[in-house]
Protein backbone atom coordinates (compact mmCIF):
# COMPACT_ATOMS: atom_id res chain seq x y z
CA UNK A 1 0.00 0.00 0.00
CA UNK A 2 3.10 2.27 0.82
CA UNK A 3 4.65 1.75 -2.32
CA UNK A 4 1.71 1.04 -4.78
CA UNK A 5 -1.22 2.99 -3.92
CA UNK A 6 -2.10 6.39 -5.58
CA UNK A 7 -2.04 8.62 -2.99
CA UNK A 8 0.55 8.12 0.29
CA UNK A 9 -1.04 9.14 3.52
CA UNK A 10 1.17 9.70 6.53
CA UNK A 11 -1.48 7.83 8.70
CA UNK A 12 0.20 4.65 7.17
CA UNK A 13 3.60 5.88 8.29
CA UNK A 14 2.75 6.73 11.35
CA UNK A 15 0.78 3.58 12.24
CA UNK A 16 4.22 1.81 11.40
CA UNK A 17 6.10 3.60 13.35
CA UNK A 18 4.22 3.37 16.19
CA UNK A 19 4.74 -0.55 15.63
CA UNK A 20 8.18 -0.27 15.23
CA UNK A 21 8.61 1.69 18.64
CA UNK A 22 6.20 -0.50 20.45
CA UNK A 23 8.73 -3.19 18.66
CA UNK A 24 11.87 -1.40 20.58
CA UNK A 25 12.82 -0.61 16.94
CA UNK A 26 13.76 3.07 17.60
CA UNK A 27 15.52 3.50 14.25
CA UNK A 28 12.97 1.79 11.91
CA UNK A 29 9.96 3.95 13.86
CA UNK A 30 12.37 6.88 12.97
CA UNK A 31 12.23 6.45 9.47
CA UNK A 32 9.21 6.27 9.19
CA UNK A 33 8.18 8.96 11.41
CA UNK A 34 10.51 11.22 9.17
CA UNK A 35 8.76 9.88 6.10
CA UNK A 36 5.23 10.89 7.63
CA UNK A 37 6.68 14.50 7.79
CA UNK A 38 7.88 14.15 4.30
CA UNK A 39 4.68 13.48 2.89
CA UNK A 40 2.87 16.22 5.03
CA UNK A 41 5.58 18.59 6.09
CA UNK A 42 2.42 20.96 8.01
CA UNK A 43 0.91 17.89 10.42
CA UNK A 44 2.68 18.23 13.70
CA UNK A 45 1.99 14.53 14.70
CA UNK A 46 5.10 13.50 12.92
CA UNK A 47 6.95 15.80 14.53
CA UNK A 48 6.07 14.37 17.85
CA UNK A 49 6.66 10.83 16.20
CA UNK A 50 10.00 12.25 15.28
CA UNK A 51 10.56 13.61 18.89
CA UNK A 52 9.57 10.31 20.74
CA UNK A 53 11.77 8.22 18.24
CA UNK A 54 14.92 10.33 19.01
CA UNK A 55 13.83 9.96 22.97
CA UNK A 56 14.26 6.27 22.43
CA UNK A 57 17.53 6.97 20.54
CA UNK A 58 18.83 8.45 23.38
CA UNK A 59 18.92 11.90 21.28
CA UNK A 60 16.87 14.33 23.64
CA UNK A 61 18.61 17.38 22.34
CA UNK A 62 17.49 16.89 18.99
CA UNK A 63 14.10 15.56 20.43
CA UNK A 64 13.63 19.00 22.13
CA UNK A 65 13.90 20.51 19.12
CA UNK A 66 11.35 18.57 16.96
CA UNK A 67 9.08 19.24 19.86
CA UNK A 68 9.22 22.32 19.38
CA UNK A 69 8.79 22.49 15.71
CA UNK A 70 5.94 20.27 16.08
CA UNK A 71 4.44 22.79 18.58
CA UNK A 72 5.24 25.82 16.80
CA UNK A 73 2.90 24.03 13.50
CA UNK A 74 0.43 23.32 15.94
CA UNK A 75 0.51 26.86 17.53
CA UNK A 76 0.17 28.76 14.33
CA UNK A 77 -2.94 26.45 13.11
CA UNK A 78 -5.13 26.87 16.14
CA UNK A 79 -4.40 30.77 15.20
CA UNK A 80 -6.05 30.55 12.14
């Protein structure tokens, strides 16, 4: 469905990486996570994906930051 289907939704990534962290597959649910924000760069869920996967990594610098991001997004929609 990833792959093949006509129109990618990040719901599929993020439902896999949830698996993979639920997995203790930090760096799989990662990738995915990072995908998610690909395909919708303005939904701050993969941000917080993003920002518990580097958490797991041991990476909570860079998972501050992603927070943030992913708060900021959220911030400015609730404006509008």
């Amino acid at each position: 469905f990833i792959d093949g289907g006509t129109m990618v939704s990040p719901t599929v990534y993020a439902r896999r990486c949830l698996s993979y962290l639920m997995n203790d597959m930090p760096q799989e649910a990662l990738e995915d996570a990072m995908q998610a924000q690909v395909v919708s760069p303005e939904w701050p869920t993969a941000f917080y994906l993003q920002a518990t996967c580097l958490f797991s990594l041991g990476m909570e610098n860079d998972a501050q930051e992603t927070l943030k991001d992913g708060t900021n997004i959220e911030a400015k929609k609730h404006k509008n």
